[in-house]
Protein backbone atom coordinates (compact mmCIF):
# COMPACT_ATOMS: atom_id res chain seq x y z
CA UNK A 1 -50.71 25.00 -57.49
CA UNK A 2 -48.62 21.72 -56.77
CA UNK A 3 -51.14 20.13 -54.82
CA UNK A 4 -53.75 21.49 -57.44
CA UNK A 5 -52.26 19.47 -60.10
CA UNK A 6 -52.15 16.21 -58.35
CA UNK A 7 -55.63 16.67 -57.80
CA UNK A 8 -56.23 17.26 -61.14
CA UNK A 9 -54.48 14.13 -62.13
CA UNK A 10 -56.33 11.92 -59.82
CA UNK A 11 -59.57 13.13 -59.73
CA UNK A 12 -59.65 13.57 -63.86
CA UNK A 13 -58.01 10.22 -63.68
CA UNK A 14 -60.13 8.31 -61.99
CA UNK A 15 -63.33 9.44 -64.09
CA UNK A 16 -61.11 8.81 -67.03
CA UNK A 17 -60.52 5.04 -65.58
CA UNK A 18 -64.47 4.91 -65.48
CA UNK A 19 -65.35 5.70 -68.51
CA UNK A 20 -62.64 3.56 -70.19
CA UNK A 21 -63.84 0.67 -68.10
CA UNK A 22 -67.21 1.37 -69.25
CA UNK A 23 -66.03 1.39 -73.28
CA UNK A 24 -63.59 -1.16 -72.70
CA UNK A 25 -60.68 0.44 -73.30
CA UNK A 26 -57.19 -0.10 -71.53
CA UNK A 27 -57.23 2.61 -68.97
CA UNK A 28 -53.61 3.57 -69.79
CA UNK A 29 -54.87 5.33 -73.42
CA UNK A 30 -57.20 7.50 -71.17
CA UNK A 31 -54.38 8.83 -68.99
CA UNK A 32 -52.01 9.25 -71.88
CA UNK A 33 -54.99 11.77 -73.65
CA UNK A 34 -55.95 13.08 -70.37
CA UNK A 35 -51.92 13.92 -69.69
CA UNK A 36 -52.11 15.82 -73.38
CA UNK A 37 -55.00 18.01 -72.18
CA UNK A 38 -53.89 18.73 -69.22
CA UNK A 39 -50.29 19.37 -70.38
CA UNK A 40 -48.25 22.41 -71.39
CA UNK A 41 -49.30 22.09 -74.92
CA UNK A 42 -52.90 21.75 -74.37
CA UNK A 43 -54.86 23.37 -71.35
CA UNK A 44 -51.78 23.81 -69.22
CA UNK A 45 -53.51 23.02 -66.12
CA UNK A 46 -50.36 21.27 -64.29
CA UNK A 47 -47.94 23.32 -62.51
CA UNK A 48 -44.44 23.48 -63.49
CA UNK A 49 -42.79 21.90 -60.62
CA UNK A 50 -44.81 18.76 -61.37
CA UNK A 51 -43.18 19.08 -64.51
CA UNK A 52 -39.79 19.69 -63.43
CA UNK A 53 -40.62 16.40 -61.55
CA UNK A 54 -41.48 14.33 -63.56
CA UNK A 55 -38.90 12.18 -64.63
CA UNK A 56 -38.85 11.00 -60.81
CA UNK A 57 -41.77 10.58 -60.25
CA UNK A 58 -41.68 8.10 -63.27
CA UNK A 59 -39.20 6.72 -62.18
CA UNK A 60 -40.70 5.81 -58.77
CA UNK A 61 -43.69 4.38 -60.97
CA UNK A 62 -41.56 1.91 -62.47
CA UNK A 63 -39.82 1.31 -59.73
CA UNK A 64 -43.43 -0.14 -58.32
CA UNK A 65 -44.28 -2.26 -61.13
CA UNK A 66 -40.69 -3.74 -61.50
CA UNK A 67 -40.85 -4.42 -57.51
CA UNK A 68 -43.96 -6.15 -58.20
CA UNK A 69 -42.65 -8.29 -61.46
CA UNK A 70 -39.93 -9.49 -59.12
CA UNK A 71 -42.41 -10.40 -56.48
CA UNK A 72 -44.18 -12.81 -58.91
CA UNK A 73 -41.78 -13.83 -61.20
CA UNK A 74 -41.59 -17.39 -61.80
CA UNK A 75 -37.54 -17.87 -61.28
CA UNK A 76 -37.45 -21.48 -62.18
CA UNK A 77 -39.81 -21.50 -64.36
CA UNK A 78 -37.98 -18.70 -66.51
CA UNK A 79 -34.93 -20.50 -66.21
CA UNK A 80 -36.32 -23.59 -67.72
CA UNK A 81 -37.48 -21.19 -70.85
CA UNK A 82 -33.41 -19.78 -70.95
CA UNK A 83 -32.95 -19.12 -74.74
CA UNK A 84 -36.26 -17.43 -75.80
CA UNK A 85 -35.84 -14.99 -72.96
CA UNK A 86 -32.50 -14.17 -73.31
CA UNK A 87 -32.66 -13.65 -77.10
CA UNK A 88 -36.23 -11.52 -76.64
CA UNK A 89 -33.79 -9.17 -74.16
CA UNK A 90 -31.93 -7.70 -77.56
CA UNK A 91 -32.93 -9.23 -80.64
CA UNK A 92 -36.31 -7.74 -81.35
CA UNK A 93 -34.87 -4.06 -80.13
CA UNK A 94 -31.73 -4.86 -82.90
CA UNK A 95 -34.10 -5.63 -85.68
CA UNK A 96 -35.52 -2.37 -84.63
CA UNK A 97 -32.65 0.23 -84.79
CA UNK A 98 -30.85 -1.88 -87.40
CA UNK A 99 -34.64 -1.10 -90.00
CA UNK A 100 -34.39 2.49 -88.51
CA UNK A 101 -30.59 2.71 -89.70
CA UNK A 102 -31.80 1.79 -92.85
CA UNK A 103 -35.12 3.01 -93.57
CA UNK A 104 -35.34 6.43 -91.73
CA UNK A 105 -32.66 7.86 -94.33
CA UNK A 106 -34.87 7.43 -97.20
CA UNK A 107 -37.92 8.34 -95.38
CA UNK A 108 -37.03 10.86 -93.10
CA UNK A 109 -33.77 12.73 -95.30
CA UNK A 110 -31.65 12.53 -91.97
CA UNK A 111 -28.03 11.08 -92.38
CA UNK A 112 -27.24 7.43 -91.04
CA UNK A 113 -25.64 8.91 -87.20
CA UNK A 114 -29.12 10.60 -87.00
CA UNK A 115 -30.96 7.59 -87.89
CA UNK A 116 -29.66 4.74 -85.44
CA UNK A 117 -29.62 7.64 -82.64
CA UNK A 118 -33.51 7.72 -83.73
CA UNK A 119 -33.48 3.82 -83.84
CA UNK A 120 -32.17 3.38 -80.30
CA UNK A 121 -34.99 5.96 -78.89
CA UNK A 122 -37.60 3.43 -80.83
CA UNK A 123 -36.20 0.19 -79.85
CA UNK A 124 -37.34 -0.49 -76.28
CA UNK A 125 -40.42 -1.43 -75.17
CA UNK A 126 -42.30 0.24 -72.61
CA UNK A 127 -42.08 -1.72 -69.18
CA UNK A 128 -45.17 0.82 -67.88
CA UNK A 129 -47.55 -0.82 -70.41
CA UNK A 130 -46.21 -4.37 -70.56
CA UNK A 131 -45.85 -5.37 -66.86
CA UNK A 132 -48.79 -4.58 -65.54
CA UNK A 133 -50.51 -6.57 -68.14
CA UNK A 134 -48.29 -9.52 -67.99
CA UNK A 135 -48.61 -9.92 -64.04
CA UNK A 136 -53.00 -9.15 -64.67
CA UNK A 137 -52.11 -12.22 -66.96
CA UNK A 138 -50.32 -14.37 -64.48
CA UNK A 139 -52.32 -13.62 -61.70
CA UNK A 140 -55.30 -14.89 -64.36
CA UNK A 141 -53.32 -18.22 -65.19
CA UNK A 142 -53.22 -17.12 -69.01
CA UNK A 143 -49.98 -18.36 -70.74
CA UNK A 144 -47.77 -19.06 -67.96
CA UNK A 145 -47.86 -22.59 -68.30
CA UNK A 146 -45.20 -22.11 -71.24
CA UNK A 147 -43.88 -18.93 -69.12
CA UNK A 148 -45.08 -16.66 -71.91
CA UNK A 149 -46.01 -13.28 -69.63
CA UNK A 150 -42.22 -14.42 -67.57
CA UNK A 151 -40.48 -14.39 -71.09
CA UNK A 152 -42.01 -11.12 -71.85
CA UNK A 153 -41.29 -9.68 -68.49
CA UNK A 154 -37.90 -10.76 -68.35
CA UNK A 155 -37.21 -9.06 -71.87
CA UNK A 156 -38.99 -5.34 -70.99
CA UNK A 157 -36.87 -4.94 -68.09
CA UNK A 158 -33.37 -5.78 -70.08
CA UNK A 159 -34.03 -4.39 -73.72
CA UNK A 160 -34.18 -1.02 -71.74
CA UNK A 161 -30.67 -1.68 -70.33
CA UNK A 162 -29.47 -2.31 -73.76
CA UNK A 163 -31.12 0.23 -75.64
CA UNK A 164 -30.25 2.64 -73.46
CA UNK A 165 -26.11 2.10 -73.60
CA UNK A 166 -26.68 2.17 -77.65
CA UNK A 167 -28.42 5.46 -77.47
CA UNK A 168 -25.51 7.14 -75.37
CA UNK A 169 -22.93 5.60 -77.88
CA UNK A 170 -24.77 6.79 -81.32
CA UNK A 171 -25.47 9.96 -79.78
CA UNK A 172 -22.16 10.40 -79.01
CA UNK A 173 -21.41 9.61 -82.53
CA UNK A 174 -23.96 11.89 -84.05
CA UNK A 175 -22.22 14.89 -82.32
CA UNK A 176 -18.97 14.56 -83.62
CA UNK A 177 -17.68 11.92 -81.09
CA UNK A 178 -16.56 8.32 -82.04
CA UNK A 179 -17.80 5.08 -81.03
CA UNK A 180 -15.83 2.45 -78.76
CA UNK A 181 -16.72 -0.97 -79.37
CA UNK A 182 -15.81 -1.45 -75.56
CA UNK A 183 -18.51 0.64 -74.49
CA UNK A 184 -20.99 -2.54 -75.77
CA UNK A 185 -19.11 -4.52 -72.87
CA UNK A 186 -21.34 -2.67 -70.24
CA UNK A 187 -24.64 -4.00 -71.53
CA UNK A 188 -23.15 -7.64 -70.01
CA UNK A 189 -21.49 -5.96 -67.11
CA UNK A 190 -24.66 -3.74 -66.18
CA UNK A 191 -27.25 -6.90 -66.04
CA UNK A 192 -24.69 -9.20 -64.44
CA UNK A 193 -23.88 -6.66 -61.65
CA UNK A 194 -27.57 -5.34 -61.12
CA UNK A 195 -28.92 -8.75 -60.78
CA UNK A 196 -25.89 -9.28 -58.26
CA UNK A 197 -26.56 -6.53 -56.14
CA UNK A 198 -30.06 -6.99 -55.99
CA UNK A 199 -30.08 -10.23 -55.44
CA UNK A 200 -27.90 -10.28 -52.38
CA UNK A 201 -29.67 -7.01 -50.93
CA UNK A 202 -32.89 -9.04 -51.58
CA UNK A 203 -31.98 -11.90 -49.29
CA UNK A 204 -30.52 -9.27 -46.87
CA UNK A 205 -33.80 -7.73 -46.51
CA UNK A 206 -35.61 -11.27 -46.12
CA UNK A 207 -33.18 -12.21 -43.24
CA UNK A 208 -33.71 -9.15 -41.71
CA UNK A 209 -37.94 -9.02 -41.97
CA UNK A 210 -37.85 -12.70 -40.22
CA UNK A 211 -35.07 -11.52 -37.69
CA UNK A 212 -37.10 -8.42 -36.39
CA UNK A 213 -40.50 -9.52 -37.50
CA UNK A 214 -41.31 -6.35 -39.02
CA UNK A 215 -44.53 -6.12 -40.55
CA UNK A 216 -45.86 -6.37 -44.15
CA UNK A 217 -46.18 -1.87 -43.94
CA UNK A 218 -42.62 -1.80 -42.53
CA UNK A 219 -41.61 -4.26 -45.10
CA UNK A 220 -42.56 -2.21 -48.02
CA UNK A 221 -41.12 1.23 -46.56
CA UNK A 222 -38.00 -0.66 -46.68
CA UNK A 223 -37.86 -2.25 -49.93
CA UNK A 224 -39.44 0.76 -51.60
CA UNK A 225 -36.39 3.34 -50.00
CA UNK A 226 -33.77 0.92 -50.98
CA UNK A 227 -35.58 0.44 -54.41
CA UNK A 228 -35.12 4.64 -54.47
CA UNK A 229 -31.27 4.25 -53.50
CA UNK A 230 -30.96 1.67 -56.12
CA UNK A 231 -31.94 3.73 -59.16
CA UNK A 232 -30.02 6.90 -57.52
CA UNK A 233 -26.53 5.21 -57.36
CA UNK A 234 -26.99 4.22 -61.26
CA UNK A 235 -27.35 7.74 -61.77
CA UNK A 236 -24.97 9.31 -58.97
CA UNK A 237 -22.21 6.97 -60.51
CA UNK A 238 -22.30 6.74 -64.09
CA UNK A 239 -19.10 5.45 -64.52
CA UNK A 240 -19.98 2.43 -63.12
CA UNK A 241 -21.87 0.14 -65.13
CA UNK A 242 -24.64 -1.28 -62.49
CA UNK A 243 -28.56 -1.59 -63.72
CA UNK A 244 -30.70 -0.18 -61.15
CA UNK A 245 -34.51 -1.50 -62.21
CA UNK A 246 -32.90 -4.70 -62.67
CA UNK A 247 -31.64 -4.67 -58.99
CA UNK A 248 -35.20 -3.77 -57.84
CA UNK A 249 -36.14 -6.77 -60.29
CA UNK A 250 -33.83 -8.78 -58.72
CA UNK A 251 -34.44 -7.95 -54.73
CA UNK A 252 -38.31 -9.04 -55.66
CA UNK A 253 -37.19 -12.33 -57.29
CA UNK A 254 -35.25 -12.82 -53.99
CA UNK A 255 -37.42 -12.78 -51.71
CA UNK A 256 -40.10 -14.60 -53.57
CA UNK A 257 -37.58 -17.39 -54.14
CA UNK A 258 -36.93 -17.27 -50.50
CA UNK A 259 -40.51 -17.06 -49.27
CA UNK A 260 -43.14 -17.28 -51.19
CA UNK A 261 -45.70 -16.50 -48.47
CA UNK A 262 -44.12 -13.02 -47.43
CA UNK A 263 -43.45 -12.33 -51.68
CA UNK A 264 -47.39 -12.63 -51.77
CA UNK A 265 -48.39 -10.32 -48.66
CA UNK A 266 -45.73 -7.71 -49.69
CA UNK A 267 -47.49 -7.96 -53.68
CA UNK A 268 -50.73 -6.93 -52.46
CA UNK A 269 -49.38 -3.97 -51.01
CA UNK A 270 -47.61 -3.18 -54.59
CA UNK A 271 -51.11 -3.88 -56.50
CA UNK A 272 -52.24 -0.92 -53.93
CA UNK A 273 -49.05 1.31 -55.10
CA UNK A 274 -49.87 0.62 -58.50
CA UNK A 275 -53.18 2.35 -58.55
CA UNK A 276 -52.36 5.93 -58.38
CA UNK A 277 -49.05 4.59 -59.53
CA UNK A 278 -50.51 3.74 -63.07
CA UNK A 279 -52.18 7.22 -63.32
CA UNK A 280 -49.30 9.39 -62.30
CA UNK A 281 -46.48 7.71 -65.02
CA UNK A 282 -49.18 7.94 -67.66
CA UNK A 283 -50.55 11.26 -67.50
CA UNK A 284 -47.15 12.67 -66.84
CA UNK A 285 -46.05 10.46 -69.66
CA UNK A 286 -48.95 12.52 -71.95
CA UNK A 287 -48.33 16.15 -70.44
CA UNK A 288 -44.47 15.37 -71.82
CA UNK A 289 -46.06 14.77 -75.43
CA UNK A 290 -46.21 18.09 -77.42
CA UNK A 291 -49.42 17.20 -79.82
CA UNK A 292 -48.36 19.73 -82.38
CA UNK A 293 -45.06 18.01 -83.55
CA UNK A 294 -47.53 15.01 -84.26
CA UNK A 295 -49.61 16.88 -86.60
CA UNK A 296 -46.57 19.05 -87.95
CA UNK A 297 -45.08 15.83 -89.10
CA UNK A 298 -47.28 14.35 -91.81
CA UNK A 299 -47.46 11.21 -92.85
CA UNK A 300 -43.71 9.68 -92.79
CA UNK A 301 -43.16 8.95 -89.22
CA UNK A 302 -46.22 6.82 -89.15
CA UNK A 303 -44.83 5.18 -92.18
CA UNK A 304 -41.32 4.72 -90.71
CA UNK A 305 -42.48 3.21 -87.50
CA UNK A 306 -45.15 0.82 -89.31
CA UNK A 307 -42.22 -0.78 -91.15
CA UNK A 308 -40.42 -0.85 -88.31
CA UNK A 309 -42.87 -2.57 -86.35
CA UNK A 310 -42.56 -5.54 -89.02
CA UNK A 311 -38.79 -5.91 -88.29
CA UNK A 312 -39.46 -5.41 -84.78
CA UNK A 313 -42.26 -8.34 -85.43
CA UNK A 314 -39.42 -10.08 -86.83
CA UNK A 315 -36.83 -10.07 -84.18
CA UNK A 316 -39.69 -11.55 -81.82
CA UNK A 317 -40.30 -14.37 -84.19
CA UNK A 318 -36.63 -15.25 -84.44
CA UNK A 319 -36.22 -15.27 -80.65
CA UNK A 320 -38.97 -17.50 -80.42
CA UNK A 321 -38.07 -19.97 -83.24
CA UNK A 322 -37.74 -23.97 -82.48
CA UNK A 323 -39.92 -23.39 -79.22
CA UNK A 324 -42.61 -25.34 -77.89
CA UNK A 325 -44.90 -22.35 -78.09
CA UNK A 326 -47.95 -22.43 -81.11
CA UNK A 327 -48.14 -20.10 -84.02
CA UNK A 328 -51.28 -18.01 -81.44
CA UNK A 329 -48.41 -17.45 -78.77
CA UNK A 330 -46.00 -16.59 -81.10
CA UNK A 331 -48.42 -14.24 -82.08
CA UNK A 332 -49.48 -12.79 -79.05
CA UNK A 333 -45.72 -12.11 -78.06
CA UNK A 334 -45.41 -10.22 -81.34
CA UNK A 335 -48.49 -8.03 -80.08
CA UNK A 336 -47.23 -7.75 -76.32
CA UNK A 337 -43.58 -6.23 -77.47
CA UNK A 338 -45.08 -3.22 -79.73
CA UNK A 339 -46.27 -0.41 -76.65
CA UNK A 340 -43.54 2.02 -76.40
CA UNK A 341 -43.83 4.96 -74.10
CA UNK A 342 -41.58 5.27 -70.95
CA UNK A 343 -38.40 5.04 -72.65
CA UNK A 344 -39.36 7.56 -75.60
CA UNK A 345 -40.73 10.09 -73.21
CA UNK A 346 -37.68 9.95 -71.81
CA UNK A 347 -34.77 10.43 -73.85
CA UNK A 348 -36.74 11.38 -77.54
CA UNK A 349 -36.16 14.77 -76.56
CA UNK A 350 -32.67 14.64 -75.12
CA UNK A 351 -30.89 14.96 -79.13
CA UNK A 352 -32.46 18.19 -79.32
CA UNK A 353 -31.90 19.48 -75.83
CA UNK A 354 -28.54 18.79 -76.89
CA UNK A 355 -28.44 20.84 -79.76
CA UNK A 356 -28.62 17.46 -82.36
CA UNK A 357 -29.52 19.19 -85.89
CA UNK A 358 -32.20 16.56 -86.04
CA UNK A 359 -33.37 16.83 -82.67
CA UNK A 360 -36.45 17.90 -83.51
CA UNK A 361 -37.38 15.15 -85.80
CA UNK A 362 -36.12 12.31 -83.10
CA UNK A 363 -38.63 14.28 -81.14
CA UNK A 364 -41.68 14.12 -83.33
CA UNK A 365 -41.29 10.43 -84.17
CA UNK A 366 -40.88 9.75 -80.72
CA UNK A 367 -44.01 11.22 -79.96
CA UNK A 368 -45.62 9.85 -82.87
CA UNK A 369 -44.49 6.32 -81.49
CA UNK A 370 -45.99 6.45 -78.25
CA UNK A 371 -49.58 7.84 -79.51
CA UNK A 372 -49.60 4.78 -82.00
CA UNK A 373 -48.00 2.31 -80.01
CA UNK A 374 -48.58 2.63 -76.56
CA UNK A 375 -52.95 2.23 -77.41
CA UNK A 376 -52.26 -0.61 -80.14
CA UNK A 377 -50.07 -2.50 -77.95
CA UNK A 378 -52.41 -2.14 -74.58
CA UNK A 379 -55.57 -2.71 -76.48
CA UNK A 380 -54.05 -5.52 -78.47
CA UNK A 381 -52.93 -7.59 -75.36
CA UNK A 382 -56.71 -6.79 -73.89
CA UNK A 383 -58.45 -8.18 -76.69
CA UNK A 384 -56.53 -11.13 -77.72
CA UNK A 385 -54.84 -13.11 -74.44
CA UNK A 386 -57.83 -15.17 -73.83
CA UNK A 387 -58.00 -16.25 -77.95
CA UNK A 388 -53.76 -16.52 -77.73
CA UNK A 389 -53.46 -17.85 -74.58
CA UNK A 390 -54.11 -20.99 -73.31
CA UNK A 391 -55.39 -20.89 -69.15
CA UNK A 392 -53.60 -22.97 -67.17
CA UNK A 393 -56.08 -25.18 -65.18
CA UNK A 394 -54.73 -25.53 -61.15
């Protein structure tokens, strides 16, 4: 039944990718609906080992697109940007939790611990939607004259980081526990030492490809397994604070600051990955959505989340401000940072696995988040980059 369901997912998925290319729709809002029909809650056509695996298999998803944002990441480019990236890394998922804090309360009737916990499973942005649209974007020239799609790139991959340490500390508040202000210290120290790490395995690995001339095959087997040992020492030492994705990020930027011309051979190879890579994370994304807490829920989660959105908008603004970008790329950044899906797939239901009171109403917003989100955000970058953007002409 294992190998069943991958079939399913690839065969349904690439007829899905058909027909969305036909309508025009982003391809990713046909394997998040086909993942809800052929999940648990619908048809129940997937196997539940490919359940139980999920979250890794994710995870080696992302793993392939962040690999491939390092590969063409403009490193001196985004450096010249420095402030706009940097602030777009925490202040638009702030804005976020700090609404939710405030809002959710009123809306929702949950108590203010509930509420940020809820805020910090909203606040990230979903690196599976937005990178592969900002590298389709660079590769097309659109915006990266200003570093735009590099700005937005840069702040997917960190707001994670940062949400992420928030959502462990408000949990831990929400059950009874307290919160240490020191624990905020390992949002610096987790970036800092990923990048670190990454970085100096990433010019490792380029010394080592020229040294035995392996080829571009060999080359990925390589970086992809230490990409997987990476992401399993964040997890197999948790005391530690150490960013894995980010050290994947950073081996990528490496290597294409070292050579360009290998960076290049070795991101064809990733835009290969990517394909059933894109319709693995989002169908398995889908199957994880349980439909019915969407409709059980009524009408306040969409309201919460719309008004959160605005100070979510906000943040973006304010990280932007006294830039040389226009009010249309100002714009189109607002658009590019609403998609939320990995993240909230991942953790919305870990409050009530946990036994949170609430749990269940984390979950439903969650879920309410990516079905609204994930489709606005992808078709909104689709249908407005070439009106936002400006081309760059080479």
């Amino acid at each position: 039944m294992l190998l069943l369901s991958f079939a399913y997912i690839f065969i349904f998925g690439l007829l899905v990718d058909c027909i969305c290319r036909a309508f025009k729709i982003p391809s990713l809002v046909g394997f998040l609906f086909l993942g809800i029909v052929l999940g648990p809650y619908a048809f129940n056509l997937l196997d539940p080992t490919i359940l139980d695996l999920s979250a890794d298999l994710r995870q080696v998803a992302l793993i392939i697109i962040l690999t491939r944002a390092g590969l063409s990441l403009d490193v001196r480019g985004l450096i010249k940007v420095g402030r706009p990236a940097l602030l777009m890394c925490f202040l638009p998922a702030t804005f976020e939790i700090i609404a939710t804090s405030l809002l959710a309360p009123r809306i929702l009737g949950i108590s203010q611990a509930d509420a940020m916990v809820l805020g910090t499973v909203l606040g990230a942005v979903s690196p599976a939607v937005v990178v592969p649209k900002m590298l389709n974007l660079i590769e097309k020239g659109y915006g990266t004259e200003k570093q735009i799609p590099q700005i937005i790139l840069a702040g997917s991959s960190a707001d994670d980081i940062y949400v992420l340490v928030l959502f462990s500390s408000f949990l831990s508040v929400a059950q009874g526990g307290s919160f240490q202000v020191t624990q905020l210290l390992t949002i610096p120290l987790s970036i800092i030492l990923g990048l670190l790490i990454g970085g100096l395995l990433g010019a490792g690995l380029n010394s080592l490809f020229d040294r035995f001339a392996l080829s571009t095959a060999k080359q990925l087997i390589l970086l992809l397994s230490l990409s997987f040992v990476l992401v399993s020492v964040e997890k197999i030492l948790p005391a530690i604070p150490f960013s894995g994705i980010l050290a994947v990020m950073a081996m990528g930027l490496v290597i294409n600051r070292l050579d360009s011309e290998k960076a290049v051979d070795l991101g064809q190879y990733y835009n290969k990955l990517w394909i059933p890579g894109e319709i693995l994370l989002f169908v398995l994304v889908g199957a994880s959505v349980n439909i019915s807490y969407a409709f059980q829920a009524g009408w306040q989660p969409v309201l919460l989340i719309a008004l959160v959105l605005i100070f979510r908008s906000m943040g973006v603004l304010l990280s932007l401000a006294k830039t040389h970008l226009s009010l249309k790329e100002r714009l189109f950044s607002v658009i590019a940072y609403l998609p939320k899906a990995t993240v909230q797939a991942a953790i919305g239901g870990v409050p009530l696995a946990m036994g949170l009171g609430t749990g269940e109403i984390i979950l439903t917003v969650s879920v309410v988040a990516i079905l609204i989100t994930a489709p606005l955000g992808a078709f909104g970058i689709d249908l407005t980059y070439q009106r936002l953007l400006e081309k760059e002409v080479k």
